[in-house]
Protein backbone atom coordinates (compact mmCIF):
# COMPACT_ATOMS: atom_id res chain seq x y z
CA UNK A 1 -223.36 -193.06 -34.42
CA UNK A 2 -226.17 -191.31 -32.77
CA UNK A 3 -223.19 -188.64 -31.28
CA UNK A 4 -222.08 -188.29 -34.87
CA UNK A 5 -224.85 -185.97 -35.65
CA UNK A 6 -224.53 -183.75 -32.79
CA UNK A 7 -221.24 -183.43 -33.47
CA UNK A 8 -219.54 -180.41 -35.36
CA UNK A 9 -217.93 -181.95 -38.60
CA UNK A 10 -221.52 -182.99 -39.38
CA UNK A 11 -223.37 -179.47 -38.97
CA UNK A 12 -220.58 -178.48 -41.31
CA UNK A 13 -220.72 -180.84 -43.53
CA UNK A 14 -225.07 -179.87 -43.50
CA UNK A 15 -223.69 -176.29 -44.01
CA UNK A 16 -221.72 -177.35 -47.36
CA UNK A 17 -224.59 -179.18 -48.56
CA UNK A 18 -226.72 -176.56 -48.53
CA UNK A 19 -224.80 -173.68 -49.71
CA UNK A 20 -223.93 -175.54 -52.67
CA UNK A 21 -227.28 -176.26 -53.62
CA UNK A 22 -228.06 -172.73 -53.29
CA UNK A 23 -225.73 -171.88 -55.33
CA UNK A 24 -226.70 -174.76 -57.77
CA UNK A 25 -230.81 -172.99 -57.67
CA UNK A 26 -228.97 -170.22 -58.23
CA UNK A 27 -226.99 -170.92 -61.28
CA UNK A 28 -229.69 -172.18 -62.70
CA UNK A 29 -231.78 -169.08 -62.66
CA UNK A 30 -229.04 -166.21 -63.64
CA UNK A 31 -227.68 -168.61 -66.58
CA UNK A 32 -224.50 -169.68 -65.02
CA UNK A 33 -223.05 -166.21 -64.71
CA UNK A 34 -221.11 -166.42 -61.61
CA UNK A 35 -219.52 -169.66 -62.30
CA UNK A 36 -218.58 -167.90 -65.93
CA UNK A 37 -217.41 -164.81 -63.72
CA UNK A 38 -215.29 -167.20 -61.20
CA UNK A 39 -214.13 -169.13 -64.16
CA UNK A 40 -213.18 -165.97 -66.35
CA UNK A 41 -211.29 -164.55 -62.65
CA UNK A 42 -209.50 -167.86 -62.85
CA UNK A 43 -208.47 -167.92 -66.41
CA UNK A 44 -207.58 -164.87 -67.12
CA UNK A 45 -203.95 -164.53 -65.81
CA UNK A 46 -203.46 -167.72 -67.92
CA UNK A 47 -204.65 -166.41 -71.19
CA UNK A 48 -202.71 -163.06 -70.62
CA UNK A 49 -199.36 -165.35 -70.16
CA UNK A 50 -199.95 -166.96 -73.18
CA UNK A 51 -200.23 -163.82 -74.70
CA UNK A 52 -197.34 -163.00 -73.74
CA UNK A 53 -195.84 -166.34 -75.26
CA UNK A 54 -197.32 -166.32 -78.09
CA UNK A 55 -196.27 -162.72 -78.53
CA UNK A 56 -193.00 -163.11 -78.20
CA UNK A 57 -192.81 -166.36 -80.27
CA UNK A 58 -194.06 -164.09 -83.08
CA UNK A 59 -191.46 -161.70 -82.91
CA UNK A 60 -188.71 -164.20 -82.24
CA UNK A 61 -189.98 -165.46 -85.45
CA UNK A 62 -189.49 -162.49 -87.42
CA UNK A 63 -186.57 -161.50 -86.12
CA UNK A 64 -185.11 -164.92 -87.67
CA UNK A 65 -186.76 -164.56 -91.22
CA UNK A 66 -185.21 -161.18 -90.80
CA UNK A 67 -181.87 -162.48 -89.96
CA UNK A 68 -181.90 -164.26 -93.35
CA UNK A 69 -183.25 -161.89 -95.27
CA UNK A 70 -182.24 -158.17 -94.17
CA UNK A 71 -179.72 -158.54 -91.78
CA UNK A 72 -177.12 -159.10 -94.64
CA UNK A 73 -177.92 -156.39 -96.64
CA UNK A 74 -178.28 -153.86 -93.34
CA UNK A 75 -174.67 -155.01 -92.29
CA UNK A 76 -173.53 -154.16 -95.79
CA UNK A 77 -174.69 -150.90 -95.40
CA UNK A 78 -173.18 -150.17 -92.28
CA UNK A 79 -169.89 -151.44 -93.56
CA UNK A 80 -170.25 -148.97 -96.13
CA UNK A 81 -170.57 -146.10 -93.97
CA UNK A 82 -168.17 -147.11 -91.92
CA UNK A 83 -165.77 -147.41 -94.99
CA UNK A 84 -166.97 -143.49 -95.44
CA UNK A 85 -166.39 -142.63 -92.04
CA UNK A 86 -162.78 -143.86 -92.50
CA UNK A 87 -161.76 -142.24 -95.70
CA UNK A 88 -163.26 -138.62 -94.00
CA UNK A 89 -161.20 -139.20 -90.88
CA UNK A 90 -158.30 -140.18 -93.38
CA UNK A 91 -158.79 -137.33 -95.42
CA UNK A 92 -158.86 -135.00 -91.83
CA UNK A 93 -156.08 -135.51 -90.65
CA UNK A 94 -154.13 -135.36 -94.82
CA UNK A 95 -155.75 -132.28 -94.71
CA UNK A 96 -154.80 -130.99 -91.22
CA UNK A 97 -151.07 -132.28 -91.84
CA UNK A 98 -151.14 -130.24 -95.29
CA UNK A 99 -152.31 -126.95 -93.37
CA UNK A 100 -149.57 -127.56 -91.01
CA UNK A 101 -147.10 -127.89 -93.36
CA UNK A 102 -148.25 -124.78 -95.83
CA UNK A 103 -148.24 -122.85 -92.81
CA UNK A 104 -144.46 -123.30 -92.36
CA UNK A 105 -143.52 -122.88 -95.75
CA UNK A 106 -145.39 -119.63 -95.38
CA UNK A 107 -143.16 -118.51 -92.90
CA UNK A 108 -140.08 -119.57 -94.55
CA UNK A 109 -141.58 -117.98 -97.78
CA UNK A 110 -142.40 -114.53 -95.69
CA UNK A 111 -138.43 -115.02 -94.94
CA UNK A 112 -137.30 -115.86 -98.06
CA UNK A 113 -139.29 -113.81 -100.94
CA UNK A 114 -137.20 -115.20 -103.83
CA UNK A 115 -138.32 -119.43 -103.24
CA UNK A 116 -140.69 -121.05 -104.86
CA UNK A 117 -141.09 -124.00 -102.96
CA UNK A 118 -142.82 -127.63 -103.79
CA UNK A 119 -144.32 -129.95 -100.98
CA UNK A 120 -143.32 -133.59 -101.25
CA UNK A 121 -143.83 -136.82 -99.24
CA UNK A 122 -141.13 -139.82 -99.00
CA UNK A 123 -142.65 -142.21 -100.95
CA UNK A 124 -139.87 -145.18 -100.83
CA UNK A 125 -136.61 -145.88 -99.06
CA UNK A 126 -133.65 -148.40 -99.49
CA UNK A 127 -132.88 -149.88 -95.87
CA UNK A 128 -129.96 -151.59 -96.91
CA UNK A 129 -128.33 -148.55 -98.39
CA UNK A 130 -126.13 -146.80 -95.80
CA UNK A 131 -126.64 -143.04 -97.70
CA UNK A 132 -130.11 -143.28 -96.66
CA UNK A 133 -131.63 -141.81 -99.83
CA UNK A 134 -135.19 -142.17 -100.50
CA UNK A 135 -138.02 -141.18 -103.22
CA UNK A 136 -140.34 -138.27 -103.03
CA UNK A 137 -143.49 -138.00 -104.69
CA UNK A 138 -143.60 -135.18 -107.06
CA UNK A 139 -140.91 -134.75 -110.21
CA UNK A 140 -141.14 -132.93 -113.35
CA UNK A 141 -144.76 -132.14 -113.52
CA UNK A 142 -144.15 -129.89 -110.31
CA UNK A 143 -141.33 -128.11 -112.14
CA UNK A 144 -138.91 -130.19 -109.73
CA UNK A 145 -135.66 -130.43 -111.75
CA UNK A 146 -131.81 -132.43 -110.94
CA UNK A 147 -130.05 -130.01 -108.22
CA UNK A 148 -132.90 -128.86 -106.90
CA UNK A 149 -132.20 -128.35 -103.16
CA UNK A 150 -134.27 -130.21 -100.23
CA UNK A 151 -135.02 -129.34 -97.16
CA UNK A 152 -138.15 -129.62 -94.17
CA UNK A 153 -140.56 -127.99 -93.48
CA UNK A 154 -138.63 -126.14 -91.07
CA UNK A 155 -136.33 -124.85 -93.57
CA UNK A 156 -133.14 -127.18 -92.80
CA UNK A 157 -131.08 -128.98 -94.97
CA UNK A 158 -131.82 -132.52 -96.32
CA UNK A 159 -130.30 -132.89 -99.77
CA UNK A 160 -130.53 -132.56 -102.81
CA UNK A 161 -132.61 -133.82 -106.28
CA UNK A 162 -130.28 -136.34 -107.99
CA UNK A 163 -132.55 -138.12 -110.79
CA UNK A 164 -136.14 -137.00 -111.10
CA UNK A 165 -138.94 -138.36 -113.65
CA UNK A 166 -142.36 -137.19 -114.24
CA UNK A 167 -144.04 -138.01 -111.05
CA UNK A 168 -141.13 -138.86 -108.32
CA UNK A 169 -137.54 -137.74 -107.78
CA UNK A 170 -134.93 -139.30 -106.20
CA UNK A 171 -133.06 -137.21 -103.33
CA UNK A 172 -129.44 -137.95 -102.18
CA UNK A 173 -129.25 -136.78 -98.61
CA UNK A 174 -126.07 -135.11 -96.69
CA UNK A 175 -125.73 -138.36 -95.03
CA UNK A 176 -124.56 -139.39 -98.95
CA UNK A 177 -121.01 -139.57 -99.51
CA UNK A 178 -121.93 -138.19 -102.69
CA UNK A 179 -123.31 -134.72 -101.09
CA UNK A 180 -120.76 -131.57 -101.01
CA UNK A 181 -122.03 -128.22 -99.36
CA UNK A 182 -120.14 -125.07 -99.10
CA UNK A 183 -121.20 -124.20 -95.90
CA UNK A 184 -119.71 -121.66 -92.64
CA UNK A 185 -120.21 -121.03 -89.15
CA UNK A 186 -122.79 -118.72 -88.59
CA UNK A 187 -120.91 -117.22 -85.25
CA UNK A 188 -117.11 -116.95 -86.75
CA UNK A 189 -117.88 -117.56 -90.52
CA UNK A 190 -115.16 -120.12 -90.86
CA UNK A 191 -116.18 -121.35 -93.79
CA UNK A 192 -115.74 -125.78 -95.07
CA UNK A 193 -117.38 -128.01 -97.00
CA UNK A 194 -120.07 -130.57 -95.06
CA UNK A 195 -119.59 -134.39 -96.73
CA UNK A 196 -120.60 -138.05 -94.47
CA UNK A 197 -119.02 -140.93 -95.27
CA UNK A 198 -120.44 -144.93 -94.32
CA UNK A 199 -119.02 -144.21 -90.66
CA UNK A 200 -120.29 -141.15 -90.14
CA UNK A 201 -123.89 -141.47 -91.80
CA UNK A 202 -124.07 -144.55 -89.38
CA UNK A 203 -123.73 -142.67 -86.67
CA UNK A 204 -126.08 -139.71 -87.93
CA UNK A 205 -123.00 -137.38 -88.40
CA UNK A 206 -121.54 -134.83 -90.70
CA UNK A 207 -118.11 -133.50 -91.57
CA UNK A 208 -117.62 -129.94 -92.00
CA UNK A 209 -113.89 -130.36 -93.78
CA UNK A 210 -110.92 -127.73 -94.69
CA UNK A 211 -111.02 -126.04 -91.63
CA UNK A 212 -107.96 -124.28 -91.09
CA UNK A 213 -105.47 -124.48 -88.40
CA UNK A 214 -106.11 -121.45 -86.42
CA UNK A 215 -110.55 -122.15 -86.95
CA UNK A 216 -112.15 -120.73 -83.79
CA UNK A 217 -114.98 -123.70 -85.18
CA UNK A 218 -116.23 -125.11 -81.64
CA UNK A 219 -118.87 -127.63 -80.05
CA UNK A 220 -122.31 -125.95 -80.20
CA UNK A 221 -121.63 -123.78 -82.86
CA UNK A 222 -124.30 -123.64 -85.95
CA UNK A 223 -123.23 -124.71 -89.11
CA UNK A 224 -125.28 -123.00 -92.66
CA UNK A 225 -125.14 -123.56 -96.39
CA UNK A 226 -123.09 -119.98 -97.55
CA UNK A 227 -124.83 -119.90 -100.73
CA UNK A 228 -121.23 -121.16 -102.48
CA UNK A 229 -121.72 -123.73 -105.72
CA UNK A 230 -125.27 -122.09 -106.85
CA UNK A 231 -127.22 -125.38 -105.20
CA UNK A 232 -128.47 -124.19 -101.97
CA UNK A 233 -129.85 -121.02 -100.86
CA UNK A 234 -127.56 -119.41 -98.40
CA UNK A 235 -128.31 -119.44 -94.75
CA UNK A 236 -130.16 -122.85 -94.52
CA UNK A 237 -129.16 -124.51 -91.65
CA UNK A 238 -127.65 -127.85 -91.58
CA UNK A 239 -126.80 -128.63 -87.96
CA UNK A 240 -124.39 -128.21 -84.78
CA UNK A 241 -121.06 -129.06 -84.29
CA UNK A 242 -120.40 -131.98 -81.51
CA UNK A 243 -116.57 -131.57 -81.80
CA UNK A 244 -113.30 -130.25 -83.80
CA UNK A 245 -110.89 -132.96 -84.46
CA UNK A 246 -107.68 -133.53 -86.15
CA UNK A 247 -107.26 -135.00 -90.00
CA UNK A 248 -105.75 -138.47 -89.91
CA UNK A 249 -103.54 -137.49 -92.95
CA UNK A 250 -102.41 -133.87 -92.40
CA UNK A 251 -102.57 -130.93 -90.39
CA UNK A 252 -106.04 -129.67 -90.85
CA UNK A 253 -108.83 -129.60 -88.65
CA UNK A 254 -112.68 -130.75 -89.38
CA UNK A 255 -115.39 -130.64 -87.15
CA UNK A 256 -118.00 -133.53 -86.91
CA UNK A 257 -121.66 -132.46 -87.04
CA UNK A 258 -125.15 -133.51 -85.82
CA UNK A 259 -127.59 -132.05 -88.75
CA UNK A 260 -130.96 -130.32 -87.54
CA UNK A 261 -132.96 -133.22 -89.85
CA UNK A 262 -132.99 -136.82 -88.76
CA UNK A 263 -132.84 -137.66 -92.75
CA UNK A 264 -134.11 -141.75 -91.63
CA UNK A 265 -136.67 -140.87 -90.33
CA UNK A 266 -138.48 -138.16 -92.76
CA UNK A 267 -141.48 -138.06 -93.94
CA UNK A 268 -142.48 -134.42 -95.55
CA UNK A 269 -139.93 -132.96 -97.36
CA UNK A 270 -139.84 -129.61 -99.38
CA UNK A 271 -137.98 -128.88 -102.81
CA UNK A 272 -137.14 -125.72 -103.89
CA UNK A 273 -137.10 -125.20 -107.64
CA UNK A 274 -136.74 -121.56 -107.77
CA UNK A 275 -134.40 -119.12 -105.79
CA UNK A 276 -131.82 -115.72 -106.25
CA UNK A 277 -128.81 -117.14 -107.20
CA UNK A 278 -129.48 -120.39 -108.38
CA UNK A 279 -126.92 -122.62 -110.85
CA UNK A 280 -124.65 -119.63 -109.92
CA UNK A 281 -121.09 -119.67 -108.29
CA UNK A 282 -120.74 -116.48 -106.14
CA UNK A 283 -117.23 -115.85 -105.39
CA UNK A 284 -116.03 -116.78 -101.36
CA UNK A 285 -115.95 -113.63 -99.37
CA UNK A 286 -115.38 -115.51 -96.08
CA UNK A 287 -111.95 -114.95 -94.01
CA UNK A 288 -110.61 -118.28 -94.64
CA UNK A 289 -109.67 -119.37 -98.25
CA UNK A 290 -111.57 -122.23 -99.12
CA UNK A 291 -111.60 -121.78 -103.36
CA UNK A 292 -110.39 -125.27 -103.73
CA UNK A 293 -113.73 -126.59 -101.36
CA UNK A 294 -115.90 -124.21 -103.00
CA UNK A 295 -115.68 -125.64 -106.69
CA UNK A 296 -116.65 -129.17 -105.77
CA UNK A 297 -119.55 -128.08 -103.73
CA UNK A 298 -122.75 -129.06 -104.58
């Protein structure tokens, strides 16, 4: 016991003793200001986390009243606009596909003075009806009449108008065994008339018809309207020839033709209601005699 005292753990245990009842004298003079300071040191990174808590609590919390009670109309809103956004981006690219197309019936008006030409969209189709006819969107409020010629915006031959009401017309294309067109070569002017049939409309083919015997017609040769029967303007272009062939029942010769226009698969189309010569029939000048092709043409 006695070495206890001299020993170290005691003298520090006399140290301990003392300093805290200095610091207890001291306290009590200076009003408890350091324990309040080493208190406050402690504390303090608490409170500022529960700030932080409570902080973020409170804006959780609005941000759920405001789910019920904004968020709704805010997303309406934004639907809205987005609605907008769509029906400008709609109405760009209507409007860009409309400058396209007026620009190429200005050329083909620059090249043809005399047309007065009508822009129409295919509004309706029949996909079980091999002549592959379809509806247009304008009719006799755009001066479009019956016999009006049709052709794209390139200027080649589609068809023709064959019923037409006050906002829509029907057109009969030359895949329609029902289309006739007085039509030539535009390298020997042999001269035919271009009908389809179910056959050849299924295979996207034409029939230039009549040719005679001695044709020089040939594969790769252009084929136009020649302006015969008062329907079509003459010169359109209607398509190529893939090959001359014999007539099954005589001694003729027709050629089979792949038109420039892909009639199925159309979408802008443009009527002429106006040009020279129209409803007239202009006498064949061409060096074979095709009088008896001419006055069924349409």
């Amino acid at each position: 016991m006695k070495d206890y005292f001299h020993s170290n753990n005691f003298k520090l245990l006399i140290a301990v003793i003392f300093i805290l009842f200095g610091l207890m004298l001291y306290t009590a003079g200076t009003g408890g200001s350091i324990v309040s300071n080493l208190l406050g040191f402690v504390s303090a990174p608490m409170q500022k986390i529960s700030s932080v808590v409570t902080n973020n609590a409170t804006v959780a919390a609005q941000s759920a009243t405001r789910s019920n009670d904004e968020l709704t109309a805010e997303n309406a809103a934004l639907k809205q606009q987005i609605d907008e956004l769509n029906k400008r981006l709609v109405n760009y690219y209507t409007y860009q596909q409309e400058n396209a197309q007026l620009k190429k019936f200005l050329e083909l008006k620059n090249e043809n003075q005399d047309f007065k030409p009508v822009s129409a969209a295919v509004i309706g189709r029949d996909p079980n009806e091999l002549s592959y006819n379809f509806q247009i969107d304008k009719g006799t409020l755009a001066d479009i009449a019956v016999n009006d010629p049709v052709i794209s915006d390139g200027g080649m031959v589609v068809g023709w108008i064959s019923s037409v009401s006050g906002s829509y017309s029907r057109v009969t294309t030359i895949l329609s065994p029902d289309t006739k067109v007085s039509a030539f070569d535009k390298i020997n002017r042999d001269s035919g008339v271009i009908s389809s049939s179910i056959k050849l409309a299924d295979n996207g083919l034409l029939k230039l018809g009549f040719l005679s015997v001695g044709t020089t017609v040939k594969a790769g040769d252009i084929i136009t309207t020649n302006g015969l029967g008062g329907v079509y303007p003459r010169n359109l272009p209607i398509g190529t020839v893939t090959a001359v062939k014999n007539e099954e029942y005589d001694v003729s010769l027709y050629a089979e033709v792949k038109p420039f226009v892909d009639v199925k698969t159309l979408r802008d189309v443009m009527v002429i209601t106006s040009f020279k010569g129209q409803g007239q029939v202009l006498p064949d000048t061409s060096s074979s005699s095709t009088s008896s092709s001419s006055s069924g043409a349409k």
